[in-house]
PDB file of N, CA and C in Angstrom:
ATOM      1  N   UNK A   1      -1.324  21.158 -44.643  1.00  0.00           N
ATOM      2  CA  UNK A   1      -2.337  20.320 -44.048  1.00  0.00           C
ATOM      3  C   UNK A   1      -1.757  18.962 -43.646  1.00  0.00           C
ATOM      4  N   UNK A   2      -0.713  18.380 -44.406  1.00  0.00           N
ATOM      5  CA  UNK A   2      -0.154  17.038 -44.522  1.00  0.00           C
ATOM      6  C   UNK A   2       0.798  17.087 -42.988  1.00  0.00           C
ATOM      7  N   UNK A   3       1.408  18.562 -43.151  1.00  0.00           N
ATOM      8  CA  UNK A   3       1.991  18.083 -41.875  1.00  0.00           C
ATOM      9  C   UNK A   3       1.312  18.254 -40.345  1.00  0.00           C
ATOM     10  N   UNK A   4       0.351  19.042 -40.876  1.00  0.00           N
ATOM     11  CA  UNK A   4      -0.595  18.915 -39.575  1.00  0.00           C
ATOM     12  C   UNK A   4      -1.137  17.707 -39.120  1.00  0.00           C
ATOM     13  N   UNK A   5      -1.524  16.845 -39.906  1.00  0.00           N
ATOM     14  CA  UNK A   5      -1.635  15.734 -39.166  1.00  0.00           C
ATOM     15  C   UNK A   5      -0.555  14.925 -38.811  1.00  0.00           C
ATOM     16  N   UNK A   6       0.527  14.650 -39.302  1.00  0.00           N
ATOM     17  CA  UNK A   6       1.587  14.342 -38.700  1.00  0.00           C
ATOM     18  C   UNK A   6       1.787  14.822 -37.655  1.00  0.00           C
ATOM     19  N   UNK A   7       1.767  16.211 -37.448  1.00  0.00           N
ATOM     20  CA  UNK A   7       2.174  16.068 -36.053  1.00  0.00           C
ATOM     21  C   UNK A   7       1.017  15.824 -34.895  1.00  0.00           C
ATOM     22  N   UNK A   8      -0.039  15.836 -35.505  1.00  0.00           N
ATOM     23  CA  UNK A   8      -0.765  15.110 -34.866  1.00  0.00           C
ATOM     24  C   UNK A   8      -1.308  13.515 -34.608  1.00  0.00           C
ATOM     25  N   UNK A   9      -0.563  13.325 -35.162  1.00  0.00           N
ATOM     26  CA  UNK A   9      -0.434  11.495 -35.203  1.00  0.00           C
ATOM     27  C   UNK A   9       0.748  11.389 -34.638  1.00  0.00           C
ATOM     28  N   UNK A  10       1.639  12.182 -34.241  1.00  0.00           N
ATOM     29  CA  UNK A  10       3.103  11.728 -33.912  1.00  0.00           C
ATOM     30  C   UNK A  10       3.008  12.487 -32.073  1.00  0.00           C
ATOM     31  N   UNK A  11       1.692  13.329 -31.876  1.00  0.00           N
ATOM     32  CA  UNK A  11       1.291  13.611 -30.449  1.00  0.00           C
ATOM     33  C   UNK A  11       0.682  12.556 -29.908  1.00  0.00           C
ATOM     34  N   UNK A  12      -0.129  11.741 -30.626  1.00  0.00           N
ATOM     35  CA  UNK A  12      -1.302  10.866 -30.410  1.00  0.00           C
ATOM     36  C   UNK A  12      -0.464   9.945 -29.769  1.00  0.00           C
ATOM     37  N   UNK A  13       0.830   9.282 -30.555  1.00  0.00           N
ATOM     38  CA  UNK A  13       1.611   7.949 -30.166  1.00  0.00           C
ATOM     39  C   UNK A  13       2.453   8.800 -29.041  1.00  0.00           C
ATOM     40  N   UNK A  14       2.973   9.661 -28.902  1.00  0.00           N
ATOM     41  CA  UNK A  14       3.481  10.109 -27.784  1.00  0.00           C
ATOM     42  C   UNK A  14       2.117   9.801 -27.071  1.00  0.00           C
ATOM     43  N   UNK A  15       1.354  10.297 -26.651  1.00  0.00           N
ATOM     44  CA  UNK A  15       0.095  10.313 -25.823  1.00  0.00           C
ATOM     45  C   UNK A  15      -0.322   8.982 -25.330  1.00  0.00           C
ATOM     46  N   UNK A  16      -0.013   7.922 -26.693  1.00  0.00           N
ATOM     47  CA  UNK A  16      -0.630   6.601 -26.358  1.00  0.00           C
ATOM     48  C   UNK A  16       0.753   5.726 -25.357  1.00  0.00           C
ATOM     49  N   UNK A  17       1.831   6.377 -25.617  1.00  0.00           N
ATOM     50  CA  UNK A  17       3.283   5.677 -25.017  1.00  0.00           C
ATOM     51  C   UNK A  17       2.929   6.254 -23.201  1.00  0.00           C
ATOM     52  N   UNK A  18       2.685   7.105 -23.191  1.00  0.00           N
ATOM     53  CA  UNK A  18       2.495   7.994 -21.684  1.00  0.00           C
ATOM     54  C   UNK A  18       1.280   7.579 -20.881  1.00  0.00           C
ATOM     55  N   UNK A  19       0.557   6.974 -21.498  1.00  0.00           N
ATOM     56  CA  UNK A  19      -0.725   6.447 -21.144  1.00  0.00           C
ATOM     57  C   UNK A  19      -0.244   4.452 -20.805  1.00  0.00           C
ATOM     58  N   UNK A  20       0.249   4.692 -21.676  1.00  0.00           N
ATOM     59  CA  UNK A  20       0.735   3.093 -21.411  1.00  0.00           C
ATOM     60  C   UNK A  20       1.885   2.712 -19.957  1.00  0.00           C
ATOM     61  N   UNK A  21       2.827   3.549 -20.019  1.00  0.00           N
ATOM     62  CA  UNK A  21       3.596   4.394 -19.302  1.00  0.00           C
ATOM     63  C   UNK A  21       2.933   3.940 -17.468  1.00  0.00           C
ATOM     64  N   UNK A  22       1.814   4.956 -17.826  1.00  0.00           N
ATOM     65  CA  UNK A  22       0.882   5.162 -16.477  1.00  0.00           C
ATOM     66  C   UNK A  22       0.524   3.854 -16.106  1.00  0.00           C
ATOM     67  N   UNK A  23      -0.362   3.330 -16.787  1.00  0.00           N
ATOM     68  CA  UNK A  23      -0.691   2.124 -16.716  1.00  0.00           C
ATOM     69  C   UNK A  23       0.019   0.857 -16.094  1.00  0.00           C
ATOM     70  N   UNK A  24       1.357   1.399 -16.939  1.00  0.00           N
ATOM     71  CA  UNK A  24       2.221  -0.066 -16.039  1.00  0.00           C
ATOM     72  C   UNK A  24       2.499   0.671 -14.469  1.00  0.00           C
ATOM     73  N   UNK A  25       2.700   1.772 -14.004  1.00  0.00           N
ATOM     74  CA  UNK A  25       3.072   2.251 -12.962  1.00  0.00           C
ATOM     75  C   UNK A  25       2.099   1.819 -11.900  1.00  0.00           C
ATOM     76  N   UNK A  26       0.903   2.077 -12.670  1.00  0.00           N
ATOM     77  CA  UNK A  26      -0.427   2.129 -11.626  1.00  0.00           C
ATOM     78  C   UNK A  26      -0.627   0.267 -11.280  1.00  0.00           C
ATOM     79  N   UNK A  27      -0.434  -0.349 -12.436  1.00  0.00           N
ATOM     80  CA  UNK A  27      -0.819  -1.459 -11.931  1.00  0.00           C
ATOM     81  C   UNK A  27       0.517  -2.374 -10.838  1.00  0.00           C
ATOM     82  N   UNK A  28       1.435  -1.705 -11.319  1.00  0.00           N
ATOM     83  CA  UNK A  28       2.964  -1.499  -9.991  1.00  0.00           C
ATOM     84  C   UNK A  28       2.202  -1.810  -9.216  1.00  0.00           C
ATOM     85  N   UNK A  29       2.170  -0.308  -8.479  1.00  0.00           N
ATOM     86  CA  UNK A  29       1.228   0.121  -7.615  1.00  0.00           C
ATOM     87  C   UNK A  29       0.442  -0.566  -6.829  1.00  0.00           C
ATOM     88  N   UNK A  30      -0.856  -1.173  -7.622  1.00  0.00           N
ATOM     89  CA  UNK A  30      -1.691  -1.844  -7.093  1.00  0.00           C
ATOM     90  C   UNK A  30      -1.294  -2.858  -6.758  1.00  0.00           C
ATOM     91  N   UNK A  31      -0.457  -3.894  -7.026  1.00  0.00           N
ATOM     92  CA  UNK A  31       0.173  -4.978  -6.304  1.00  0.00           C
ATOM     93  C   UNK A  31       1.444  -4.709  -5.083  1.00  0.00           C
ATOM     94  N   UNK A  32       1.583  -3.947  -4.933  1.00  0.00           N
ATOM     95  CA  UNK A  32       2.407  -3.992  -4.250  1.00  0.00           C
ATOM     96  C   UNK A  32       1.462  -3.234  -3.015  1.00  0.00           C
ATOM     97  N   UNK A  33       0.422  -2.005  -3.143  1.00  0.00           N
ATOM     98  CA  UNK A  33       0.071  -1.965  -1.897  1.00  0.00           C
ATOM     99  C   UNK A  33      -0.610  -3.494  -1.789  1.00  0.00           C
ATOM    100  N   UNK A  34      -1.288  -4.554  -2.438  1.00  0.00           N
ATOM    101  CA  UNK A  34      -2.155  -5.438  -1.920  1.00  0.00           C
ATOM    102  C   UNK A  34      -0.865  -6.123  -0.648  1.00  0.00           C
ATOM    103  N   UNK A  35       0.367  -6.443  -1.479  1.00  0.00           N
ATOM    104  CA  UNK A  35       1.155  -6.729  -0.642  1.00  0.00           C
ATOM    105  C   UNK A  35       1.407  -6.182   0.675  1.00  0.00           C
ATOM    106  N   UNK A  36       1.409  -5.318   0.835  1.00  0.00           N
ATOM    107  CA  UNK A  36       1.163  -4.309   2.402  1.00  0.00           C
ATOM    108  C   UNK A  36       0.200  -4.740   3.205  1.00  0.00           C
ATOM    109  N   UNK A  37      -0.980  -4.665   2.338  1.00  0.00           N
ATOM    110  CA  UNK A  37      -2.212  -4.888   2.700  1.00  0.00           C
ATOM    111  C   UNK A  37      -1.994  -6.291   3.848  1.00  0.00           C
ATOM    112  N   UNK A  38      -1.567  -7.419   3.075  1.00  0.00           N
ATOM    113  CA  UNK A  38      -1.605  -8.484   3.171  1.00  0.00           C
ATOM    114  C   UNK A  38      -0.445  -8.662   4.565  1.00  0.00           C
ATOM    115  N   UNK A  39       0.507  -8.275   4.581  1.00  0.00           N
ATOM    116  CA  UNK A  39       1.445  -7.877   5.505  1.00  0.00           C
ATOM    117  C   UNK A  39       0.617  -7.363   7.013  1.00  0.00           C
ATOM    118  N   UNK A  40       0.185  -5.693   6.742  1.00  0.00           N
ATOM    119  CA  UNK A  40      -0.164  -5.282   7.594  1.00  0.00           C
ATOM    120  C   UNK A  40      -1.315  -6.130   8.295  1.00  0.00           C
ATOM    121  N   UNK A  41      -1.651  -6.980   7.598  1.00  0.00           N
ATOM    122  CA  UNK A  41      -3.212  -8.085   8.181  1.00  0.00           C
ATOM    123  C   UNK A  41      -2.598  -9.480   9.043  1.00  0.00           C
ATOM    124  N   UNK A  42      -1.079  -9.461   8.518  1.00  0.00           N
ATOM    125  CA  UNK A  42      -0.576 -10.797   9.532  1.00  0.00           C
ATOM    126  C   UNK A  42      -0.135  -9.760  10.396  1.00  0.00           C
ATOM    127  N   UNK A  43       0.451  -8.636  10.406  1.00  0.00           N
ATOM    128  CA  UNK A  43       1.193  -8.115  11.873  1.00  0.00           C
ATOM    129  C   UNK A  43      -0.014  -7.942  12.621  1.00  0.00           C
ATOM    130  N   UNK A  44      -1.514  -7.597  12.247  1.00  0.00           N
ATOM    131  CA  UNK A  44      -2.122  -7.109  12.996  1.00  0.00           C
ATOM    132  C   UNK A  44      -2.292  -8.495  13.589  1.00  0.00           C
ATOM    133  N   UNK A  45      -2.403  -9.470  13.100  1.00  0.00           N
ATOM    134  CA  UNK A  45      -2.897 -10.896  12.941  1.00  0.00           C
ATOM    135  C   UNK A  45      -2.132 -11.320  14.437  1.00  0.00           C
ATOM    136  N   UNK A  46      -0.570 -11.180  14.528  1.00  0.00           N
ATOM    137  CA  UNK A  46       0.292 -11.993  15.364  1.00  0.00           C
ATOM    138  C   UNK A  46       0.256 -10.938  16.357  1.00  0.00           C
ATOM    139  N   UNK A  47      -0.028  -9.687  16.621  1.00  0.00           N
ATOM    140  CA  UNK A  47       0.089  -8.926  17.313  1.00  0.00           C
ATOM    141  C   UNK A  47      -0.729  -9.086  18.305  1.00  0.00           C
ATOM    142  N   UNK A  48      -2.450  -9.364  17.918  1.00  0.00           N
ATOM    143  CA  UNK A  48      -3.506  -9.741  18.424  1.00  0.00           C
ATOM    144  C   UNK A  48      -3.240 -11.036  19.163  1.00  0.00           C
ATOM    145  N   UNK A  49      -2.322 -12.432  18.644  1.00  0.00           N
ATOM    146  CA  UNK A  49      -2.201 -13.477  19.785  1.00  0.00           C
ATOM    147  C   UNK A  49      -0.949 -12.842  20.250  1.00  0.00           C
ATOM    148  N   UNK A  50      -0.022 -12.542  20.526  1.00  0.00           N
ATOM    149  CA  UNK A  50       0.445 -12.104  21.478  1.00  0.00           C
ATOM    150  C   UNK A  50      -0.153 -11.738  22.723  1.00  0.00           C
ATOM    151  N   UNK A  51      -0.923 -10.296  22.679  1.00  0.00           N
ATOM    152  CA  UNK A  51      -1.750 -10.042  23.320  1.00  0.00           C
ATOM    153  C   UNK A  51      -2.405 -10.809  24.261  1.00  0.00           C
ATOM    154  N   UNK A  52      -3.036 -11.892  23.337  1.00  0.00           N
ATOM    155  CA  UNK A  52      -3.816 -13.251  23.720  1.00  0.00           C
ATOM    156  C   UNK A  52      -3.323 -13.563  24.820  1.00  0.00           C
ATOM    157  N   UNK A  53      -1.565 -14.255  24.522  1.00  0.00           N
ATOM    158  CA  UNK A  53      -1.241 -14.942  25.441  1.00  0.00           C
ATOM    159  C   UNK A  53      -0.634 -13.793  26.551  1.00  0.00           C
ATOM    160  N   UNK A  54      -0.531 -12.967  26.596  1.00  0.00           N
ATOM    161  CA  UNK A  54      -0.010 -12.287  27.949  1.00  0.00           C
ATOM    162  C   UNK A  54      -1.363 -12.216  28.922  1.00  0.00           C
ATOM    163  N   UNK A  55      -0.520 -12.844  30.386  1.00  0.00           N
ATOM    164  CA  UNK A  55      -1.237 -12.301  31.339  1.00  0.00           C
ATOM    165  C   UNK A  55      -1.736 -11.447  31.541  1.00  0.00           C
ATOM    166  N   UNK A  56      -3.478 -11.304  32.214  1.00  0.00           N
ATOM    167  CA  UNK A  56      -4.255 -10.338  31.963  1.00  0.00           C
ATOM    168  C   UNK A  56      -3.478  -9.482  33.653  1.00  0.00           C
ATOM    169  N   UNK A  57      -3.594  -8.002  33.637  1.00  0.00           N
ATOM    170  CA  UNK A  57      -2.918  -7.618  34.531  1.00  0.00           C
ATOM    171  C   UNK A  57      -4.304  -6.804  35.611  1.00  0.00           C
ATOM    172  N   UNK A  58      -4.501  -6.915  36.939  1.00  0.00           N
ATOM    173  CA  UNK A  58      -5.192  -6.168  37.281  1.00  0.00           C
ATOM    174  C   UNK A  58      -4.985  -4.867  38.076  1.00  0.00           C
ATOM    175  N   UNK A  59      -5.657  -3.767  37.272  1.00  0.00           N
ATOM    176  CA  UNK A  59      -5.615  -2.327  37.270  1.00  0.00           C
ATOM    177  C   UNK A  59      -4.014  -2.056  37.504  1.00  0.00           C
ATOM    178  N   UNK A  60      -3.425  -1.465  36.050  1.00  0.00           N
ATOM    179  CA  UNK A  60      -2.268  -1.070  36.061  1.00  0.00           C
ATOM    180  C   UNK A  60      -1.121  -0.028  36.963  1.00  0.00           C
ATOM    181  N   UNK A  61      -2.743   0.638  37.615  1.00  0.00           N
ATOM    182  CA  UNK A  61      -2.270   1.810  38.551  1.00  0.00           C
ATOM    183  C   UNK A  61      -1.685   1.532  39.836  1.00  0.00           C
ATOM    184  N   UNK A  62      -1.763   0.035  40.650  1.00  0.00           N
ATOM    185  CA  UNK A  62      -1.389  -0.615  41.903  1.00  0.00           C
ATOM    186  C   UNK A  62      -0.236   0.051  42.370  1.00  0.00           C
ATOM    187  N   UNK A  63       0.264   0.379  43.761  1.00  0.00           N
ATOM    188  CA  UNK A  63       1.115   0.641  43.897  1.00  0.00           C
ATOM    189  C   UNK A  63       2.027  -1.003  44.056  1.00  0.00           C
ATOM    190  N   UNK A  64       3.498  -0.793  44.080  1.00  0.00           N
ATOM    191  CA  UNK A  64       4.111  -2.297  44.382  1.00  0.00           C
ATOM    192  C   UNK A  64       3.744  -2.674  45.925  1.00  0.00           C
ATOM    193  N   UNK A  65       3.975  -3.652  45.734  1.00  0.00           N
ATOM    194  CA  UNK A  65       4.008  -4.672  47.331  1.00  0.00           C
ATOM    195  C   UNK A  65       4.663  -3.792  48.273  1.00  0.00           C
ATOM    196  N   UNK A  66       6.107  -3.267  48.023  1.00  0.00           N
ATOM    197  CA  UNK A  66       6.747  -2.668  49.267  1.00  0.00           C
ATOM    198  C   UNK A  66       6.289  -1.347  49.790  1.00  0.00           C
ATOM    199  N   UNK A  67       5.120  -1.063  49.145  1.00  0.00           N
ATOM    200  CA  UNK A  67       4.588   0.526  49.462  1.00  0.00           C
ATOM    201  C   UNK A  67       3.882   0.133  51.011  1.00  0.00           C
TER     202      UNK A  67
END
């Protein structure tokens, strides 16, 4: 009986190490996509004035001048 719980107290701390384990991974994780996040929101950010400043073009389909 004695060693049955041993090894069930010695699954538990394995269990509680793997859980802890996860935990640090996941919260990895979560900071680093915010970082993306935060990234992908200035490229969209500078991409959009770019845009801004380019000349607006009318109807792309024109043939050139020398036609």
């Amino acid at each position: 009986m004695e060693d049955r719980i041993i090894e069930l107290e010695s699954r538990l701390a394995h269990q509680d190490h793997l859980l802890q384990e996860l935990n640090d991974v996941l919260t990895d994780q979560q900071s680093r996509l915010m970082q993306l996040e935060t990234l992908c929101r200035t490229l969209a950010d500078r991409l959009q004035a770019i845009g801004e400043m380019m000349p607006a073009t009318s109807g792309g389909d024109e043939p050139p001048p020398h036609y």
